[in-house]
PDB file of N, CA and C in Angstrom:
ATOM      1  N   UNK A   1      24.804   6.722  16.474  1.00  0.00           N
ATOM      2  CA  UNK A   1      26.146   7.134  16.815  1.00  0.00           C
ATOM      3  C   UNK A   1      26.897   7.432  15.527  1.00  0.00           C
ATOM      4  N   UNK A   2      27.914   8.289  15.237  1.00  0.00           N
ATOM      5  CA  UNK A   2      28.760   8.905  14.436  1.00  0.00           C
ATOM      6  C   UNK A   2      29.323   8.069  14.147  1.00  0.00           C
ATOM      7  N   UNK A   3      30.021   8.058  12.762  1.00  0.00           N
ATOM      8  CA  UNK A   3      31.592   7.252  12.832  1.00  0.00           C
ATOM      9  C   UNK A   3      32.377   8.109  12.822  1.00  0.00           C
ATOM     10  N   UNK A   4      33.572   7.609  13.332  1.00  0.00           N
ATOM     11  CA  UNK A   4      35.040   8.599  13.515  1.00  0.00           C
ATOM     12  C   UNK A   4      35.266   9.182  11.696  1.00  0.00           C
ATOM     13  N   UNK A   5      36.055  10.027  11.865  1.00  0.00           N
ATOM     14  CA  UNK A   5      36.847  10.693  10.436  1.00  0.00           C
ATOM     15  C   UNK A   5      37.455   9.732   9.712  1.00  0.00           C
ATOM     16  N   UNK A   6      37.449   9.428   9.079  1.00  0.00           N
ATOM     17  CA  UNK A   6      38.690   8.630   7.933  1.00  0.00           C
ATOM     18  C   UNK A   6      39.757   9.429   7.737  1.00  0.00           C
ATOM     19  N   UNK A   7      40.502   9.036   8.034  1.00  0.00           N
ATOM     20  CA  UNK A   7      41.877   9.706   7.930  1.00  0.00           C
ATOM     21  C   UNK A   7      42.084   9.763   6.186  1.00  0.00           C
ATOM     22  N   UNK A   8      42.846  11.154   6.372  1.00  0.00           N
ATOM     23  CA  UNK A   8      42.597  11.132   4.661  1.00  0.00           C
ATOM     24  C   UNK A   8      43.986  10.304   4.011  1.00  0.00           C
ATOM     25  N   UNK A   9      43.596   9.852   2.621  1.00  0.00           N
ATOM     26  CA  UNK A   9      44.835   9.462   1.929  1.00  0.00           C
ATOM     27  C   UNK A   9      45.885  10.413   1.772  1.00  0.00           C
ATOM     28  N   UNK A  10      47.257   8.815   1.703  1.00  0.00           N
ATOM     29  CA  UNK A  10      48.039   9.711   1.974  1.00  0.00           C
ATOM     30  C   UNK A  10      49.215  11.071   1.020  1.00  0.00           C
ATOM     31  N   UNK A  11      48.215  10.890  -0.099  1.00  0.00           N
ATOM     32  CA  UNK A  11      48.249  11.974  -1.198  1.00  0.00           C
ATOM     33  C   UNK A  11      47.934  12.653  -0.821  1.00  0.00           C
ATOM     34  N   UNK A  12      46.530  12.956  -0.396  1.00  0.00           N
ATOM     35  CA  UNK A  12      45.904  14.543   0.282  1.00  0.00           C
ATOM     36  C   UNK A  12      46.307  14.856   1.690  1.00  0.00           C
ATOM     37  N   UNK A  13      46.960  13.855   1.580  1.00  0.00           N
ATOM     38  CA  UNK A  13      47.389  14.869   3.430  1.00  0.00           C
ATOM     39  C   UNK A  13      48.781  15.045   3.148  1.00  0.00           C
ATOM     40  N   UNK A  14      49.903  14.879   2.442  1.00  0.00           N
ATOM     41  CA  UNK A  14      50.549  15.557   1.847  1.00  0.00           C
ATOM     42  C   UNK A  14      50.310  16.765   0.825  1.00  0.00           C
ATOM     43  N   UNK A  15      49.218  16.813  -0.338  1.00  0.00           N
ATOM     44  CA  UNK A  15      48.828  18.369  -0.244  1.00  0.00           C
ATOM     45  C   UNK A  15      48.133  19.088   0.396  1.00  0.00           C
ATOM     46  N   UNK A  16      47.771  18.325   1.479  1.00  0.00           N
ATOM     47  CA  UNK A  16      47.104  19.793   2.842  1.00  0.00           C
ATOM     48  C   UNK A  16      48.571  19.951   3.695  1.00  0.00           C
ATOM     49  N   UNK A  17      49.531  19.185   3.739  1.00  0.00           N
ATOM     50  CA  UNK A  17      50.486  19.571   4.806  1.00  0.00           C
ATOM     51  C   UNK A  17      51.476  21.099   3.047  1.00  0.00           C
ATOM     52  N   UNK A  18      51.314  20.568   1.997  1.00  0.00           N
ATOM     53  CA  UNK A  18      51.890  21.446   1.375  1.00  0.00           C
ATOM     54  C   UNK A  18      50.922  22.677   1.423  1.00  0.00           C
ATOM     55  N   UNK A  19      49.529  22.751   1.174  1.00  0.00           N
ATOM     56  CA  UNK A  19      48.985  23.930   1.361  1.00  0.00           C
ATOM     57  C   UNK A  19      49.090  24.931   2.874  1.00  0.00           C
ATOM     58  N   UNK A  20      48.964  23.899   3.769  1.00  0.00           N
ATOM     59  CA  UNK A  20      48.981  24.198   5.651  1.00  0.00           C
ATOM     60  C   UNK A  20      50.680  25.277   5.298  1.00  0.00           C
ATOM     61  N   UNK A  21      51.723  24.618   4.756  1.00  0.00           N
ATOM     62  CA  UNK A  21      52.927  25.661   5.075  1.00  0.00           C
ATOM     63  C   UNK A  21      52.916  26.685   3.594  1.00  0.00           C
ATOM     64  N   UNK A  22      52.131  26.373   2.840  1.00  0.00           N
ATOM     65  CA  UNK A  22      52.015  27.449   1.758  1.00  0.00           C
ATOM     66  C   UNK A  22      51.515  28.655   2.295  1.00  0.00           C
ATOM     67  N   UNK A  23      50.725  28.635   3.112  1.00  0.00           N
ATOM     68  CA  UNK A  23      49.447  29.787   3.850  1.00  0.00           C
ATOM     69  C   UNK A  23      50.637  30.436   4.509  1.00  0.00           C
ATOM     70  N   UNK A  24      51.782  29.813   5.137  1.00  0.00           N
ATOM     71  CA  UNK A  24      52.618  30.700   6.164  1.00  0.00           C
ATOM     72  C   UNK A  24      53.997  30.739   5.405  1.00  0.00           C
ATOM     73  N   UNK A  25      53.511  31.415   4.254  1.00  0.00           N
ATOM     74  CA  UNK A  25      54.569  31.868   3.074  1.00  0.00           C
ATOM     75  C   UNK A  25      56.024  30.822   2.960  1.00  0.00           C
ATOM     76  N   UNK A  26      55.837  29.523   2.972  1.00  0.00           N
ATOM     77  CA  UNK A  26      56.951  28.261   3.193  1.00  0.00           C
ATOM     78  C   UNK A  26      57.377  28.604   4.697  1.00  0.00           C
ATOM     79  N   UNK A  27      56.961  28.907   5.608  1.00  0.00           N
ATOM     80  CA  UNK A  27      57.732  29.077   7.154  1.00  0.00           C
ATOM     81  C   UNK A  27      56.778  27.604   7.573  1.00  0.00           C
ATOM     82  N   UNK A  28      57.448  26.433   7.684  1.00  0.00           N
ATOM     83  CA  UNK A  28      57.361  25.530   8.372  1.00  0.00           C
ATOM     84  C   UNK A  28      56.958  25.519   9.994  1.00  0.00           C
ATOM     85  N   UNK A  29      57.633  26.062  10.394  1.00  0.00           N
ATOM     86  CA  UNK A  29      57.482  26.818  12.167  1.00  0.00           C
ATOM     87  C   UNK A  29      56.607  27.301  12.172  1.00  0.00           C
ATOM     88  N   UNK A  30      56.011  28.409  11.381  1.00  0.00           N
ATOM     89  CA  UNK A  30      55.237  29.215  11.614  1.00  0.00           C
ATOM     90  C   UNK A  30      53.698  27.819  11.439  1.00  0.00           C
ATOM     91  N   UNK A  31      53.484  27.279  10.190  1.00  0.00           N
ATOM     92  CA  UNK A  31      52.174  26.571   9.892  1.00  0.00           C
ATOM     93  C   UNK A  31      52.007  25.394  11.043  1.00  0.00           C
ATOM     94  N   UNK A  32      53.170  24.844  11.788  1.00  0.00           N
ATOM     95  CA  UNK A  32      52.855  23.991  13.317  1.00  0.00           C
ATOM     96  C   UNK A  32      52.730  24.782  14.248  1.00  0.00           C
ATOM     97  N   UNK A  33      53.037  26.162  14.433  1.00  0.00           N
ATOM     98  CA  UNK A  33      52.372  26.977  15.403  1.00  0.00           C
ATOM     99  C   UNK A  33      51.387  27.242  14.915  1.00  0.00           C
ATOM    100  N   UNK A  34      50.582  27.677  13.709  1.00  0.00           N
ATOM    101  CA  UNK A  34      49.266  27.710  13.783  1.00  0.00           C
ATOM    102  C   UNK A  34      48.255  26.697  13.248  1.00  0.00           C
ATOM    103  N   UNK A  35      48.695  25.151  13.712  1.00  0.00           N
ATOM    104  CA  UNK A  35      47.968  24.410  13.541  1.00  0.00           C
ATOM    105  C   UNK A  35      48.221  23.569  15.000  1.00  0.00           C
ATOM    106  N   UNK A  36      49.017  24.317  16.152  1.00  0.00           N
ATOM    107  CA  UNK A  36      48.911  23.690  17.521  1.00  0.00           C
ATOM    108  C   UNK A  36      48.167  24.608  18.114  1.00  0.00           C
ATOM    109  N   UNK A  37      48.140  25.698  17.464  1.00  0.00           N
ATOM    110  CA  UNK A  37      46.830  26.888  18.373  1.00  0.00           C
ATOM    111  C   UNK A  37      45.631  26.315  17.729  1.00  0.00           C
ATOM    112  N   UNK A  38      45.422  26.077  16.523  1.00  0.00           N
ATOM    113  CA  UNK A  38      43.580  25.633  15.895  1.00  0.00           C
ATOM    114  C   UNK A  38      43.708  24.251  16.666  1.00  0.00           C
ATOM    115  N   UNK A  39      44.505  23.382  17.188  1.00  0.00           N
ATOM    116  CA  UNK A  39      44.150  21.814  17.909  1.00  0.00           C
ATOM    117  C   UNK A  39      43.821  22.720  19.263  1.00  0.00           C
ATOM    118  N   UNK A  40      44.534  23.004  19.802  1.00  0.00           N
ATOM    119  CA  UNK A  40      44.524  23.812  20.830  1.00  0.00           C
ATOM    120  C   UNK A  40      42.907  24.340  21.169  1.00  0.00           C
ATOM    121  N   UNK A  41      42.344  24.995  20.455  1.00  0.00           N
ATOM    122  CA  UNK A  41      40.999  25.524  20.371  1.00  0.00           C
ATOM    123  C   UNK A  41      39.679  24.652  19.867  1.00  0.00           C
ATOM    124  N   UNK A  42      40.435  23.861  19.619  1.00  0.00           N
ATOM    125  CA  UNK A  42      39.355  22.869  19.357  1.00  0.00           C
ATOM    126  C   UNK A  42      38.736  21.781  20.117  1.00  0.00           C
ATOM    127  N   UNK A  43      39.901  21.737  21.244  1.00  0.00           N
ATOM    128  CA  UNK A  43      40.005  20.702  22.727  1.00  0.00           C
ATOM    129  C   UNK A  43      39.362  21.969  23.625  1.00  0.00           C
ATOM    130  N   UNK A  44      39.568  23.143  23.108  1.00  0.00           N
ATOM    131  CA  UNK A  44      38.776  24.187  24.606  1.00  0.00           C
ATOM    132  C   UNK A  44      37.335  23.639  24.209  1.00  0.00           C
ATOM    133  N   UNK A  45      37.170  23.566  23.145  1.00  0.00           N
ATOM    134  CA  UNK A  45      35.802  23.654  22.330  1.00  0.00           C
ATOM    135  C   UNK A  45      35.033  22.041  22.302  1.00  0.00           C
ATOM    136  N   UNK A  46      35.971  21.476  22.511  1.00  0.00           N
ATOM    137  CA  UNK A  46      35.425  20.239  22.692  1.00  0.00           C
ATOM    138  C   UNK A  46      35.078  19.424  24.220  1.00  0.00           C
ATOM    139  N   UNK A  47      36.056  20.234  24.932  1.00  0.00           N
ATOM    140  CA  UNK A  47      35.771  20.156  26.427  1.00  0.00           C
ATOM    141  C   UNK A  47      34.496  21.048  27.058  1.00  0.00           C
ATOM    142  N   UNK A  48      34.184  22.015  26.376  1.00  0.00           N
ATOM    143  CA  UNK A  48      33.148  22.791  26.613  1.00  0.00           C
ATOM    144  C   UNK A  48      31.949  22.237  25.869  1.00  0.00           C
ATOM    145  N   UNK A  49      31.316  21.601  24.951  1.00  0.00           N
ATOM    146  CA  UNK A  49      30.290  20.334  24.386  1.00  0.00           C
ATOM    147  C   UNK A  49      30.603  19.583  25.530  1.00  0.00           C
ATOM    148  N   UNK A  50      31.444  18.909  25.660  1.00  0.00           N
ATOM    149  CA  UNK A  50      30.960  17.566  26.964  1.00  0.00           C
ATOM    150  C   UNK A  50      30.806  17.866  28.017  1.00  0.00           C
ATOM    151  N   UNK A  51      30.978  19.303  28.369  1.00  0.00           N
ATOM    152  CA  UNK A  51      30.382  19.903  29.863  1.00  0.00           C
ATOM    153  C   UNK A  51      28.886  19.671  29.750  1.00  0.00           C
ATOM    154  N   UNK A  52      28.749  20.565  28.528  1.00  0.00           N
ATOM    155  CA  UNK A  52      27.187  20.867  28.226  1.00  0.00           C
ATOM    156  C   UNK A  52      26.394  19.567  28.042  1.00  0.00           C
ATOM    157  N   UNK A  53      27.050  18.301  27.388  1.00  0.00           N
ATOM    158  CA  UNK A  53      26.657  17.323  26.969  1.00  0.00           C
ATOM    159  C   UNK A  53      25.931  16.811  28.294  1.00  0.00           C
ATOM    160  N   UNK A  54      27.321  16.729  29.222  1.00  0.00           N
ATOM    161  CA  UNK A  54      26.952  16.084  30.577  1.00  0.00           C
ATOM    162  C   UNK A  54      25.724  17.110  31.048  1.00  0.00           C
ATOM    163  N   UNK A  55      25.236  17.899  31.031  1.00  0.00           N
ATOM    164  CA  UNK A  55      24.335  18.858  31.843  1.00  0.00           C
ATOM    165  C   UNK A  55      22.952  18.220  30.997  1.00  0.00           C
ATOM    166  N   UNK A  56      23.070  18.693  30.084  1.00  0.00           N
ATOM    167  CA  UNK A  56      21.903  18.032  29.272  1.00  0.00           C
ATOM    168  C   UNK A  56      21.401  16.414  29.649  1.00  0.00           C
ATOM    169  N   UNK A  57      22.783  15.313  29.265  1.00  0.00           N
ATOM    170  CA  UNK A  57      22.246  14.374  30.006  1.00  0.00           C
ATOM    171  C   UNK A  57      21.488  14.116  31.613  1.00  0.00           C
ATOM    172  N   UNK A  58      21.864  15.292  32.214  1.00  0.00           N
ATOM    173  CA  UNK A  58      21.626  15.541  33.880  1.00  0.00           C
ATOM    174  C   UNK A  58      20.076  15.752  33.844  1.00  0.00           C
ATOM    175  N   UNK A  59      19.833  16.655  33.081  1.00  0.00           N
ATOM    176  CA  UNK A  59      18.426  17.061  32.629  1.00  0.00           C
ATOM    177  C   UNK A  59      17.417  16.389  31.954  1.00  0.00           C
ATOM    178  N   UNK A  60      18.210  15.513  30.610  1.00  0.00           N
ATOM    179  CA  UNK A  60      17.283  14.463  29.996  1.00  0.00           C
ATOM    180  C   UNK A  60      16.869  13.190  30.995  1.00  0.00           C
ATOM    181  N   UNK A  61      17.989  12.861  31.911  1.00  0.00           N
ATOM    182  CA  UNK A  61      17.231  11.998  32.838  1.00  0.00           C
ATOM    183  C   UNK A  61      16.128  12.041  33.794  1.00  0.00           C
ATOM    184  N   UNK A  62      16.655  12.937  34.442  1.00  0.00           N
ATOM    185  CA  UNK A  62      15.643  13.886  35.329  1.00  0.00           C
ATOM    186  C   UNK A  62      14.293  14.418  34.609  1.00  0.00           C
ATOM    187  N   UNK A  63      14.346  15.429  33.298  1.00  0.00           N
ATOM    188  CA  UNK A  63      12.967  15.706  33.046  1.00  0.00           C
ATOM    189  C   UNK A  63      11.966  14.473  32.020  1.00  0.00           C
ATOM    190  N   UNK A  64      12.750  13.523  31.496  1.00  0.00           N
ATOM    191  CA  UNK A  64      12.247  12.008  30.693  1.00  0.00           C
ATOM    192  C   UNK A  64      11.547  11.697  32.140  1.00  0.00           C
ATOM    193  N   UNK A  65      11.473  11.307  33.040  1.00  0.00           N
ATOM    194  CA  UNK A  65      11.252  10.705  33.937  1.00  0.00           C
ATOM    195  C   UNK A  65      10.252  11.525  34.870  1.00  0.00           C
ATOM    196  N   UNK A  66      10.150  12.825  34.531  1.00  0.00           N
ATOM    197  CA  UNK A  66       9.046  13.684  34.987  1.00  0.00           C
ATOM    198  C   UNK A  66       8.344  13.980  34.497  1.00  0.00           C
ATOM    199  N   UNK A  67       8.494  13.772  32.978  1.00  0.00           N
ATOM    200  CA  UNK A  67       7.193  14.146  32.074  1.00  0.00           C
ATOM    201  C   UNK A  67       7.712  15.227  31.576  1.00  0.00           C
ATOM    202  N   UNK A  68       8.662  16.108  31.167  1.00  0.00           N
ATOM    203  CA  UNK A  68       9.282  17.559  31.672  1.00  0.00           C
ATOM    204  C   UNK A  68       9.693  17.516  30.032  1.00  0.00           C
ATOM    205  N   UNK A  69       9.454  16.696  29.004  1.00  0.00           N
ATOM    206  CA  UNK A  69      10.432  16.372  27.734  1.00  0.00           C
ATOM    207  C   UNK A  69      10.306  17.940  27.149  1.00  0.00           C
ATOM    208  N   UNK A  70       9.432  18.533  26.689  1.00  0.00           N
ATOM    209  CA  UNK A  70       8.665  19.413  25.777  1.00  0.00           C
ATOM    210  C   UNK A  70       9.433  20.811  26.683  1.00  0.00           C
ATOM    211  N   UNK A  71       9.695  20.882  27.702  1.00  0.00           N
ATOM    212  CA  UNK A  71      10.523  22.009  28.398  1.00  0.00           C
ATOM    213  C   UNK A  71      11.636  21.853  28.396  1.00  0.00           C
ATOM    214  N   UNK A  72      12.731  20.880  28.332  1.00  0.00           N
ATOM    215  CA  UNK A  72      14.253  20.405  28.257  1.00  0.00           C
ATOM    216  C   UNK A  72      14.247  20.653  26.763  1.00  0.00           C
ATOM    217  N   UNK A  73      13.644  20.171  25.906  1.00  0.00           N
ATOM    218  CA  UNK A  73      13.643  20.505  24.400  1.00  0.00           C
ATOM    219  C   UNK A  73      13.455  22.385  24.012  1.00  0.00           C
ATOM    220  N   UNK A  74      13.033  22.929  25.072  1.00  0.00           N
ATOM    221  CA  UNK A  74      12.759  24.302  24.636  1.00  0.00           C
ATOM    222  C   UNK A  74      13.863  24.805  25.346  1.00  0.00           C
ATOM    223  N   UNK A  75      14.372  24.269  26.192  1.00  0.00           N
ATOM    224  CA  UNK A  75      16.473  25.150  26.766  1.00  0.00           C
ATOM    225  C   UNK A  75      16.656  24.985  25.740  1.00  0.00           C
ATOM    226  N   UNK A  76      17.186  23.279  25.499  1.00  0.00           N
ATOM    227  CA  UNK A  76      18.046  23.158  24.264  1.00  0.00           C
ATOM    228  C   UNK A  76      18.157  24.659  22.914  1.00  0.00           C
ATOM    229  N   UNK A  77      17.044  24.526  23.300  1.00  0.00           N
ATOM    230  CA  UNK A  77      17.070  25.595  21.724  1.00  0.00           C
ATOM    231  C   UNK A  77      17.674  26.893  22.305  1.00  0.00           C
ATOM    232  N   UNK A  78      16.540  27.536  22.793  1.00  0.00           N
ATOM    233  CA  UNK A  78      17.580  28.383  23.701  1.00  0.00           C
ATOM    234  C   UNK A  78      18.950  28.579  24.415  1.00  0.00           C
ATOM    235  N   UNK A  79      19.423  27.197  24.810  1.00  0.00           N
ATOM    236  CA  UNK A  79      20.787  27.477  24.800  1.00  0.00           C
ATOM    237  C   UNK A  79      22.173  27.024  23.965  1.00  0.00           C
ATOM    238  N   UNK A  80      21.390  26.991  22.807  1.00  0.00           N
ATOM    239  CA  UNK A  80      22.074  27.022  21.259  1.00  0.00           C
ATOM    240  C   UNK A  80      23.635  27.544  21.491  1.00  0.00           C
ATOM    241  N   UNK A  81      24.834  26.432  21.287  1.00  0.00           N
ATOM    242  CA  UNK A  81      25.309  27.070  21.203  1.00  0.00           C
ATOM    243  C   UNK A  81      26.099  28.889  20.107  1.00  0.00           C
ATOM    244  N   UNK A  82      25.823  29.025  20.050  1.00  0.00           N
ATOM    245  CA  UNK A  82      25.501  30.115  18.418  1.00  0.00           C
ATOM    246  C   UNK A  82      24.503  30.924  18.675  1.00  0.00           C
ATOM    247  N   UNK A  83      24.100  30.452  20.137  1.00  0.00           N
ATOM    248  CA  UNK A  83      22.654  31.762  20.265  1.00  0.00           C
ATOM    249  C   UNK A  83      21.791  31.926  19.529  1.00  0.00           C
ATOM    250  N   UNK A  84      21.390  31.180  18.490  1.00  0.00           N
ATOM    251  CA  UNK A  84      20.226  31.508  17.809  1.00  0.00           C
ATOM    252  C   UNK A  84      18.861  31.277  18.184  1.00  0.00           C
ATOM    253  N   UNK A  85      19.011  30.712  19.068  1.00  0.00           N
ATOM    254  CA  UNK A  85      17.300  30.543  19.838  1.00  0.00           C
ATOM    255  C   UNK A  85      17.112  31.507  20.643  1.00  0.00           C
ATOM    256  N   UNK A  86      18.069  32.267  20.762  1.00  0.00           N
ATOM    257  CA  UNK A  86      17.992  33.212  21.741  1.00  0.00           C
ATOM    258  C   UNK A  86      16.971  34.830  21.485  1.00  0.00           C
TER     259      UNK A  86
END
């Protein structure tokens, strides 16, 4: 299992919040609107992995238990997200 992020110190997350509104030429407004659209897309993106997660688990139970391992391992690849097995 993963460990969570470490939240960064709180020096560097004061110069990422100064770089984050540097990028949107000092517009404050503007760098929390485009850092509630990148959270925003990252929860579509993260809700869409635990769909898949759950499907996969649906499958690893089901084909572990049929003998089926060596064919659930060959979707996986194939359904990469990034398409590269494709």
């Amino acid at each position: 299992m993963t460990q969570p992020a470490q939240e960064p110190a709180p020096a560097d997350l004061e110069n990422m919040t100064d770089e984050a509104i540097a990028a949107c030429d000092g517009d404050a407004r503007a760098a929390v609107r485009v850092l509630l659209l990148a959270m925003h897309h990252q929860q579509i993106e993260i809700n869409d992995l635990a769909a898949e997660i759950a499907r996969l688990a649906i499958d690893v139970s089901r084909g572990y238990s049929r003998g089926r391992r060596e064919r659930y391992l060959m979707r996986t690849k194939v359904a990469s997200p990034d398409g590269a097995g494709k």
